[in-house]
Protein backbone atom coordinates (compact mmCIF):
# COMPACT_ATOMS: atom_id res chain seq x y z
CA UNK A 1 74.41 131.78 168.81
CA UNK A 2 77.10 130.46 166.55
CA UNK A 3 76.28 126.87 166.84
CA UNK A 4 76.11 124.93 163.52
CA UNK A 5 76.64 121.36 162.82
CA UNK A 6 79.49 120.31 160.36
CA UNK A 7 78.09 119.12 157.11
CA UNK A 8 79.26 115.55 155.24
CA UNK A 9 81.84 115.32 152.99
CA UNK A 10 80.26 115.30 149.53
CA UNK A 11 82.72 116.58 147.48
CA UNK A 12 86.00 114.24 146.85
CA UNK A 13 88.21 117.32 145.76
CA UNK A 14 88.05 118.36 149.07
CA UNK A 15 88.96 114.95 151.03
CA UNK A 16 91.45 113.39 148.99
CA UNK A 17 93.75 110.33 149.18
CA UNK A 18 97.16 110.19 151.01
CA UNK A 19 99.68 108.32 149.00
CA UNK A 20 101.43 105.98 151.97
CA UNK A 21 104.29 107.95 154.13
CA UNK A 22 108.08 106.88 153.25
CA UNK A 23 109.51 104.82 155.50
CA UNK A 24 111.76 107.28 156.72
CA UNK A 25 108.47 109.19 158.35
CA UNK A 26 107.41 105.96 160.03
CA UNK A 27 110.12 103.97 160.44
CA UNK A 28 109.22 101.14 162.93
CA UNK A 29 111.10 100.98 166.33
CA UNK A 30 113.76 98.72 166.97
CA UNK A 31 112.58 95.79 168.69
CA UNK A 32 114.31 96.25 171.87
CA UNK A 33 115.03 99.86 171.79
CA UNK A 34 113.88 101.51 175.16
CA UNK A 35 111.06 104.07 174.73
CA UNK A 36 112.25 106.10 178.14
CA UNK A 37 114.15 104.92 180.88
CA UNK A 38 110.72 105.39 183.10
CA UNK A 39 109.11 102.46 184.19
CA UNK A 40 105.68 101.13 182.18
CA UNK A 41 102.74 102.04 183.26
CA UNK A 42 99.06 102.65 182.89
CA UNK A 43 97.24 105.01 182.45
CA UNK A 44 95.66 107.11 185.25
CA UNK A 45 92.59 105.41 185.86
CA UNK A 46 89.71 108.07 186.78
CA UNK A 47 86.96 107.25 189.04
CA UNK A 48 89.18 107.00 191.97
CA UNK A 49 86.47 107.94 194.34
CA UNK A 50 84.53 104.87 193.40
CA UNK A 51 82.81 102.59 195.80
CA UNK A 52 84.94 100.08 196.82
CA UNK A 53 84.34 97.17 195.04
CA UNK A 54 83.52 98.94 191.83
CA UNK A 55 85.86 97.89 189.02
CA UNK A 56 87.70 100.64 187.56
CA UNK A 57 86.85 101.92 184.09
CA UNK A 58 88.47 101.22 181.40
CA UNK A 59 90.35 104.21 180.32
CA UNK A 60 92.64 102.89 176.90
CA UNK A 61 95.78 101.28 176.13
CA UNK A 62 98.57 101.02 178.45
CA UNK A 63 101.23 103.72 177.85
CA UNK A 64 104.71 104.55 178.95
CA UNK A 65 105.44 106.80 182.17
CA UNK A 66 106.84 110.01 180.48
CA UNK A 67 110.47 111.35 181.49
CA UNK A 68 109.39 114.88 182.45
CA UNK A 69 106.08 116.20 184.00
CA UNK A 70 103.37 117.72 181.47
CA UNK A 71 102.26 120.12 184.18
CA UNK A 72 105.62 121.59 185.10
CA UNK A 73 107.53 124.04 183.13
CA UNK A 74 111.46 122.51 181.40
CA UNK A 75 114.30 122.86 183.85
CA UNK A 76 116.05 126.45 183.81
CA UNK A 77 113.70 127.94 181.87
CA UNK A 78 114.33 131.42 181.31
CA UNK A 79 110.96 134.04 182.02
CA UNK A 80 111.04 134.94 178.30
CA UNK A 81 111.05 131.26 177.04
CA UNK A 82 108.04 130.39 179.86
CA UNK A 83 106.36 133.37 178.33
CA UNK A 84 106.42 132.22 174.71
CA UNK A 85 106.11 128.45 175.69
CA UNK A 86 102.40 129.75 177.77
CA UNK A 87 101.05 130.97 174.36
CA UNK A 88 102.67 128.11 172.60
CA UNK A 89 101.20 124.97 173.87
CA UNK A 90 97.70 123.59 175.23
CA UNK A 91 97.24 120.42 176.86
CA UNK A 92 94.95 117.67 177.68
CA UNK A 93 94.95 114.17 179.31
CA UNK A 94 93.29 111.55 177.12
CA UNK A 95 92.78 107.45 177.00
CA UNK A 96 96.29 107.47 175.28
CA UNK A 97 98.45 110.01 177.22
CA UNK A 98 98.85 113.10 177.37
CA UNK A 99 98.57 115.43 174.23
CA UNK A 100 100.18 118.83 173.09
CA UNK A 101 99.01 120.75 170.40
CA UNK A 102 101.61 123.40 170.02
CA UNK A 103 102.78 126.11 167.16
CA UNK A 104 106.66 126.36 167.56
CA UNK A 105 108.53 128.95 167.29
CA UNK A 106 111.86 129.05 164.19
CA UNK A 107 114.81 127.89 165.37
CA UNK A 108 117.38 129.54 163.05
CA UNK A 109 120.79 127.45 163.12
CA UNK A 110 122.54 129.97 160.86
CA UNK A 111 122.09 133.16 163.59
CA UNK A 112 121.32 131.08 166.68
CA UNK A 113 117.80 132.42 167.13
CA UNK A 114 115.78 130.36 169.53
CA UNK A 115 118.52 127.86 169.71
CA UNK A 116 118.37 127.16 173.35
CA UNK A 117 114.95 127.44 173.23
CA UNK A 118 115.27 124.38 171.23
CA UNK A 119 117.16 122.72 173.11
CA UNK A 120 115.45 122.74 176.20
CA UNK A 121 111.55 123.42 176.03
CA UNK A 122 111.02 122.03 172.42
CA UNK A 123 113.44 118.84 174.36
CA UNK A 124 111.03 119.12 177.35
CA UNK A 125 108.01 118.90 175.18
CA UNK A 126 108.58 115.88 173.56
CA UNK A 127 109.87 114.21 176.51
CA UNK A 128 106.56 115.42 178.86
CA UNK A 129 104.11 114.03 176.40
CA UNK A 130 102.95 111.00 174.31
CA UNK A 131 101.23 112.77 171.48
CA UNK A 132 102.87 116.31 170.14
CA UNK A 133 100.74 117.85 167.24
CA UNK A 134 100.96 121.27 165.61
CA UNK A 135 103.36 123.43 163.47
CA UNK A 136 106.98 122.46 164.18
CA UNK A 137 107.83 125.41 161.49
CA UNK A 138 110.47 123.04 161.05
CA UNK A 139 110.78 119.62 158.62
CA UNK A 140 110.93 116.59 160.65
CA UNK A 141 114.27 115.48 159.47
CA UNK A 142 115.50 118.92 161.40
CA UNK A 143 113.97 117.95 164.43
CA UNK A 144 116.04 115.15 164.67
CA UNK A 145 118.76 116.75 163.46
CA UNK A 146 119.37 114.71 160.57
CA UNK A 147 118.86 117.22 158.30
CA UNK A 148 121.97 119.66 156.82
CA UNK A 149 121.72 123.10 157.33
CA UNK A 150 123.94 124.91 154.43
CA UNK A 151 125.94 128.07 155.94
CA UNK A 152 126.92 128.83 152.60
CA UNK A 153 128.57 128.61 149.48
CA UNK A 154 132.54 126.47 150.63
CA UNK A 155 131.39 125.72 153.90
CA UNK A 156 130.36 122.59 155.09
CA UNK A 157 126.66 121.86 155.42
CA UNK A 158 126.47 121.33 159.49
CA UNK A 159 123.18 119.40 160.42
CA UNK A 160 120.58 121.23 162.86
CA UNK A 161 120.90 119.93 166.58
CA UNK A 162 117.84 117.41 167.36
CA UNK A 163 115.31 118.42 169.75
CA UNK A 164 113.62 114.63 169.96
CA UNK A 165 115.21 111.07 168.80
CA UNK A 166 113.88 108.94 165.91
CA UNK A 167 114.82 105.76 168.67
CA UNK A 168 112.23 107.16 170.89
CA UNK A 169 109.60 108.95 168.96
CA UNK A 170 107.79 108.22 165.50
CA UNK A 171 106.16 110.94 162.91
CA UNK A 172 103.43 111.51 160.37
CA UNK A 173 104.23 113.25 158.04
CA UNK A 174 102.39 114.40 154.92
CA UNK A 175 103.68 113.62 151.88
CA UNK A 176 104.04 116.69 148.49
CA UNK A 177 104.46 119.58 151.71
CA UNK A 178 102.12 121.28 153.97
CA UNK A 179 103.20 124.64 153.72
CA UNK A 180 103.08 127.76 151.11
CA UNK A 181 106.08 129.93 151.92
CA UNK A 182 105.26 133.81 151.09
CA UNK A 183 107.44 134.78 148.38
CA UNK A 184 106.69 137.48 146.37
CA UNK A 185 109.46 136.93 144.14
CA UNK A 186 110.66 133.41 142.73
CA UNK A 187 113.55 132.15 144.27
CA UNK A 188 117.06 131.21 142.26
CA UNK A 189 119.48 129.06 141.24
CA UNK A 190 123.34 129.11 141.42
CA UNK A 191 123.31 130.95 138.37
CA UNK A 192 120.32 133.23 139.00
CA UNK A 193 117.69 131.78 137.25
CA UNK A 194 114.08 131.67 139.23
CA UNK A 195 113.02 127.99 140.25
CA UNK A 196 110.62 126.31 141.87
CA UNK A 197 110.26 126.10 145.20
CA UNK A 198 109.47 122.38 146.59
CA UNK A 199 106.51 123.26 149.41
CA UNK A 200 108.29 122.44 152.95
CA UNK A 201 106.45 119.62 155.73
CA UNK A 202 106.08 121.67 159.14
CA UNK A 203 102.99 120.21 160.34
CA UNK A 204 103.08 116.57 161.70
CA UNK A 205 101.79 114.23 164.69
CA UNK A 206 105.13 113.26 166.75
CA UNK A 207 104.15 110.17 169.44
CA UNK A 208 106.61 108.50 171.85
CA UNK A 209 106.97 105.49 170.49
CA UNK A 210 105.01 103.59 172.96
CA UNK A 211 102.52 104.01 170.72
CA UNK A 212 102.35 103.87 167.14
CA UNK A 213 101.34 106.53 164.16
CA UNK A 214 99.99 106.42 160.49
CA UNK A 215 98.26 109.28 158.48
CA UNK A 216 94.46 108.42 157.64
CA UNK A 217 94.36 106.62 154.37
CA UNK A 218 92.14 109.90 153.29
CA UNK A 219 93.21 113.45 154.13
CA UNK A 220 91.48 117.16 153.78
CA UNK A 221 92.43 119.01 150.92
CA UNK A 222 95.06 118.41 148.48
CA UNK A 223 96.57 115.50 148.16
CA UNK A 224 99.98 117.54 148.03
CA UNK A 225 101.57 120.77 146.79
CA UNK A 226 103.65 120.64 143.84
CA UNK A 227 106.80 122.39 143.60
CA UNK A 228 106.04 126.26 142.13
CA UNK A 229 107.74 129.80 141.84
CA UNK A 230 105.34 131.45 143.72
CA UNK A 231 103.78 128.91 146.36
CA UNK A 232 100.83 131.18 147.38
CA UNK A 233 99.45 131.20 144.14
CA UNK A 234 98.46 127.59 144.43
CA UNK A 235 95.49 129.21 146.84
CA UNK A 236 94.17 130.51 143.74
CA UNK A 237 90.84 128.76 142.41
CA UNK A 238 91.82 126.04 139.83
CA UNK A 239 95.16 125.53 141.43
CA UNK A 240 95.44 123.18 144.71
CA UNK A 241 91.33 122.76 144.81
CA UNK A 242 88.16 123.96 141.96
CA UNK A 243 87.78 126.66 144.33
CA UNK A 244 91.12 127.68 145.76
CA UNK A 245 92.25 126.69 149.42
CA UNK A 246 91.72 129.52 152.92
CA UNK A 247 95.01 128.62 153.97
CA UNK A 248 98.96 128.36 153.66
CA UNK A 249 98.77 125.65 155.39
CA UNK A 250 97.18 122.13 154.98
CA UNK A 251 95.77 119.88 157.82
CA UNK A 252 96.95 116.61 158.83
CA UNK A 253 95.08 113.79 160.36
CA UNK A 254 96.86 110.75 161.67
CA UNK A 255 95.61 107.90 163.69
CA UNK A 256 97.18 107.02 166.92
CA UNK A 257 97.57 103.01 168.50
CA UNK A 258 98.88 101.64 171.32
CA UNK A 259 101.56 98.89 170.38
CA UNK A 260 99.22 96.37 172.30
CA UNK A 261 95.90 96.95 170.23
CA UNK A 262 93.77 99.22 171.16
CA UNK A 263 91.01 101.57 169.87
CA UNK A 264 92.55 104.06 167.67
CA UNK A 265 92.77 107.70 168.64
CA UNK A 266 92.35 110.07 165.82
CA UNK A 267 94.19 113.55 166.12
CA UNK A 268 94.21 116.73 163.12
CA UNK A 269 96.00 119.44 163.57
CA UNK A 270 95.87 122.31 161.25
CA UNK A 271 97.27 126.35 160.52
CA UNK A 272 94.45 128.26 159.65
CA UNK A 273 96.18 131.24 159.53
CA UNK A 274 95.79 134.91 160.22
CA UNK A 275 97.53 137.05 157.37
CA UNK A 276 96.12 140.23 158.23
CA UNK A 277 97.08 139.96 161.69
CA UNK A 278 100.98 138.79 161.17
CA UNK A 279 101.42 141.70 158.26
CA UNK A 280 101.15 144.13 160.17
CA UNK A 281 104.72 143.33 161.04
CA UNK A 282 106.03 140.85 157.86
CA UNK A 283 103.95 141.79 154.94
CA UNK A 284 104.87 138.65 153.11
CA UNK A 285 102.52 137.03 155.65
CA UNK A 286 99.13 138.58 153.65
CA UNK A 287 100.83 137.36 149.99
CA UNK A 288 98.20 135.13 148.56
CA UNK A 289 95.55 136.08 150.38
CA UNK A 290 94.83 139.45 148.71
CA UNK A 291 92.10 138.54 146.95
CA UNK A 292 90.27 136.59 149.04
CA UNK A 293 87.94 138.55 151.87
CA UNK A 294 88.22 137.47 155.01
CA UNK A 295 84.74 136.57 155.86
CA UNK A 296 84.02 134.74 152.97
CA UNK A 297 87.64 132.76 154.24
CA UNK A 298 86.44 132.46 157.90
CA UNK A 299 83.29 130.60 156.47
CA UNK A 300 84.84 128.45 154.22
CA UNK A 301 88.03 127.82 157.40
CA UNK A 302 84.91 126.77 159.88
CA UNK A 303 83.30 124.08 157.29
CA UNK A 304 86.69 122.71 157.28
CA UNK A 305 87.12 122.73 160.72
CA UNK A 306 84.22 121.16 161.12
CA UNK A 307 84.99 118.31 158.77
CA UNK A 308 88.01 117.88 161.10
CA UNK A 309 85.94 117.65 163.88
CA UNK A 310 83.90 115.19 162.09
CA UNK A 311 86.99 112.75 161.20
CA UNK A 312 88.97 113.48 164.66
CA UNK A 313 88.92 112.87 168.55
CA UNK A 314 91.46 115.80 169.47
CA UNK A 315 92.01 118.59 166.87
CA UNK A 316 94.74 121.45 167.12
CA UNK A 317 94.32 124.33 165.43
CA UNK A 318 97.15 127.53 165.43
CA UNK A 319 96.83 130.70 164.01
CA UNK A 320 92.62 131.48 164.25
CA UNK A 321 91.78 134.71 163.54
CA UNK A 322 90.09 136.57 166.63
CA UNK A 323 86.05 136.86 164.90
CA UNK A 324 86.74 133.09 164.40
CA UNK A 325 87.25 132.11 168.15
CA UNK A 326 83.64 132.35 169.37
CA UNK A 327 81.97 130.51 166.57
CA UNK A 328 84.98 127.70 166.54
CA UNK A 329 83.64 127.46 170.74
CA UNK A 330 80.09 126.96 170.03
CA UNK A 331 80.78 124.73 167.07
CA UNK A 332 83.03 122.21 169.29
CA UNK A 333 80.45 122.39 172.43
CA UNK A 334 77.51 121.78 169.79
CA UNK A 335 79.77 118.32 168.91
CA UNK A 336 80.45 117.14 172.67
CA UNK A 337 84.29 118.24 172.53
CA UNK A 338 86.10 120.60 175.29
CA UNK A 339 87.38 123.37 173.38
CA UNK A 340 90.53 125.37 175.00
CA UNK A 341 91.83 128.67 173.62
CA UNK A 342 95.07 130.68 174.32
CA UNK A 343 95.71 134.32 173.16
CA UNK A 344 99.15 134.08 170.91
CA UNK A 345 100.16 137.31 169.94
CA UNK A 346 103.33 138.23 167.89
CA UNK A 347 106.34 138.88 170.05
CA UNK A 348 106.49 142.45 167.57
CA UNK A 349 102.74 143.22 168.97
CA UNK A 350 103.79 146.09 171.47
CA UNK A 351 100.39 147.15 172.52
CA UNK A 352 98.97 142.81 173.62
CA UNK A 353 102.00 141.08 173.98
CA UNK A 354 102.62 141.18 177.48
CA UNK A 355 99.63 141.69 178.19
CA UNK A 356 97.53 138.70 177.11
CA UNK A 357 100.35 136.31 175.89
CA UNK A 358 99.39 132.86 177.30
CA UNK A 359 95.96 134.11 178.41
CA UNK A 360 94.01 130.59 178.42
CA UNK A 361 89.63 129.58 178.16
CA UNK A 362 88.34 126.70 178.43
CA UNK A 363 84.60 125.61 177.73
CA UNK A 364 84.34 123.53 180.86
CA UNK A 365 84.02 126.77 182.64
CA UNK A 366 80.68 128.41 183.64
CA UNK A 367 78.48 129.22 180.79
CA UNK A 368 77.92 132.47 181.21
CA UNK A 369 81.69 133.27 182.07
CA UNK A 370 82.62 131.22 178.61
CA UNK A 371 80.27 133.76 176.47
CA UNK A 372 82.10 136.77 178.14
CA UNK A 373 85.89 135.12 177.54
CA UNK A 374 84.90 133.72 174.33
CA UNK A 375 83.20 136.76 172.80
CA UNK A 376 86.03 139.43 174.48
CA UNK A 377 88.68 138.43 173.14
CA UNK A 378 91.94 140.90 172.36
CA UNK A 379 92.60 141.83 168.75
CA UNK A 380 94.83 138.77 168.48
CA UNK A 381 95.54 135.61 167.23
CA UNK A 382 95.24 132.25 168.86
CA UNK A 383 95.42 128.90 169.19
CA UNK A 384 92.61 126.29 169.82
CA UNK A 385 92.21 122.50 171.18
CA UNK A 386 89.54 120.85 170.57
CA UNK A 387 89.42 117.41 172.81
CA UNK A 388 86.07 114.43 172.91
CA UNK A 389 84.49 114.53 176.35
CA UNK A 390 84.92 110.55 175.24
CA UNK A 391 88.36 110.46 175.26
CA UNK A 392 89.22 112.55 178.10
CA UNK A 393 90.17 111.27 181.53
CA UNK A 394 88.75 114.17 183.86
CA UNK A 395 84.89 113.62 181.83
CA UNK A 396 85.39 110.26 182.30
CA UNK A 397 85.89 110.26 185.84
CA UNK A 398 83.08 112.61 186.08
CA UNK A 399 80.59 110.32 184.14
CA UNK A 400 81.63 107.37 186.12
CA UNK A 401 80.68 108.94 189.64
């Protein structure tokens, strides 16, 4: 009913150049620097049930074993943490390991919020997959802990505990920001003055660093945000793009090799957002977006999505606005991609919380059971997966038998 096909990229405002990532992002591994203690090996070949005889298929590059199991939930995990992680995270085995697209949850160093939820799932999820996608809402230099974190004016700067190693994991990461923090009022200096506010990098492609990762030479949307006093602004027409930009986010697309050659795999990940959902509860969360009404914004979010799904084999999307759900399913299943779905509602969300957080679809179901989960959905937001049926193992097990 929804089913459209993504148009071509015409216009070069909206598919711009990436200036190259600095080395820091991408720095290469160290030539005999360990990517797990696990032994090499390939990956699950599918078609086990062939005839014998048959030579297997060939199902990608060979990748390392992973330290922790995809399909089992991190070590003393707490009920609340396997709660949030189940709306957090979807999953799918592919050619080159196993990929995550997640939305992460602040970790706030200063109180301790989420700390040891840091360090154990957000550990566990780096160390249970090759390919980690999504909104870290945290800069990658954070995440490995090699970032300060001031506590204040005479105290020493005290970095934030790494969830994942730089030894044994690589990033791509945008250059000029990805994110448009909500203030309504311009932040200040030392001595009070309002300044601009440099746009912060929380969405990325994280791969073990059996493999290797570089951002497409050409991304979607700006090429970067510049530093302002009010970052939501930029969504304004004129600012970021001729005719503004749906989101407070921007997408990244990154390719994704094995270190042996191989055929790339190309990934996107990408915030859409949902203001009006989220200010309900933090009002700075609909800033910028004011002016814009929402289904004009849904339209203009699903011809970007589709552009992703164009460019990309696996796209990860966080933050879709309930109406957009259904027509985000028929658009990937029109395009021969699985499309998975989770309900994510905000912790603060009394009413759905408990009762559909983690709640999962998934478009290999029955058709007619896929119309009823994809078109009655709760009043929530949620995430979405979009994976080939080329690049994943379980289709191509089916299409060998």
């Amino acid at each position: 009913m929804y089913a459209t096909t993504s148009a071509p990229i015409k216009n070069k405002a909206e598919y711009t150049e990436a200036p190259p990532a600095p080395a820091s992002d991408q720095t290469p591994a160290p030539e005999a620097a360990p990517v797990h203690e696990a032994a090499t090996a390939t990956a699950p070949a599918p078609g086990a049930a062939l005839a014998a005889g048959s030579p297997p298929p060939a199902v990608g590059p060979i990748v390392t074993a992973l330290a922790k199991d995809w399909k089992a939930q991190p070590d003393n995990i707490t009920s609340f943490a396997a709660k949030e992680l189940s709306k957090r995270i979807l999953q799918c085995e592919t050619t080159h390991g196993i990929v995550a697209s997640v939305h992460l949850e602040k970790v706030d160093v200063r109180s301790g919020l989420n700390a040891e939820v840091g360090r154990t799932v957000y550990r566990w999820l780096f160390d249970a997959h090759h390919i980690v996608m999504g909104d870290m809402n945290c800069t990658w230099g954070s995440m490995i802990g090699g970032a300060p974190v001031d506590y204040g004016r005479g105290v020493n700067a005290v970095p934030m505990e790494a969830w994942v190693k730089p030894e044994t994991h690589a990033a791509a990461v945008r250059i000029g920001g990805t994110y448009l923090p909500g203030f309504r009022e311009p932040q200040t200096d030392t001595w009070g003055k309002p300044r601009a506010c440099t746009a912060p990098t929380f969405d990325m492609v994280v791969v073990n660093r059996c493999l290797t990762v570089k951002l497409l030479p050409k991304q979607l949307g700006p090429t970067k945000i510049p530093a302002a006093k009010l970052p939501r602004e930029l969504m304004l027409p004129g600012k970021l793009m001729t005719d503004g930009w749906p989101s407070d986010h921007l997408p990244v697309i990154a390719t994704v090799e094995a270190m042996r050659g191989s055929t790339a795999l190309t990934v996107g990940t990408w915030n859409v957002a949902d203001p009006w959902y989220f200010s309900k509860w933090w009002p700075d969360a609909g800033f910028g977006f004011e002016d814009k009404a929402e289904e004009p914004r849904l339209d203009i979010v699903q011809g970007h999505v589709g552009k992703l799904l164009d460019l990309c084999d696996v796209v990860g999307l966080q933050e879709v606005p309930m109406p957009l759900v259904d027509r985000l399913v028929q658009l990937g299943m029109s395009c021969c991609f699985e499309v998975q779905w989770v309900a994510a509602p905000s912790q603060l969300d009394e009413k759905w919380h408990d009762k559909v957080a983690g709640k999962q679809g998934r478009s290999s179901s029955d058709a007619d059971l896929i119309a009823t989960q994809s078109r009655q959905l709760p009043p929530v937001t949620h995430d979405m997966m979009f994976a080939k049926h080329k690049v994943l193992v379980a289709h191509l097990a089916v299409d060998v038998q």
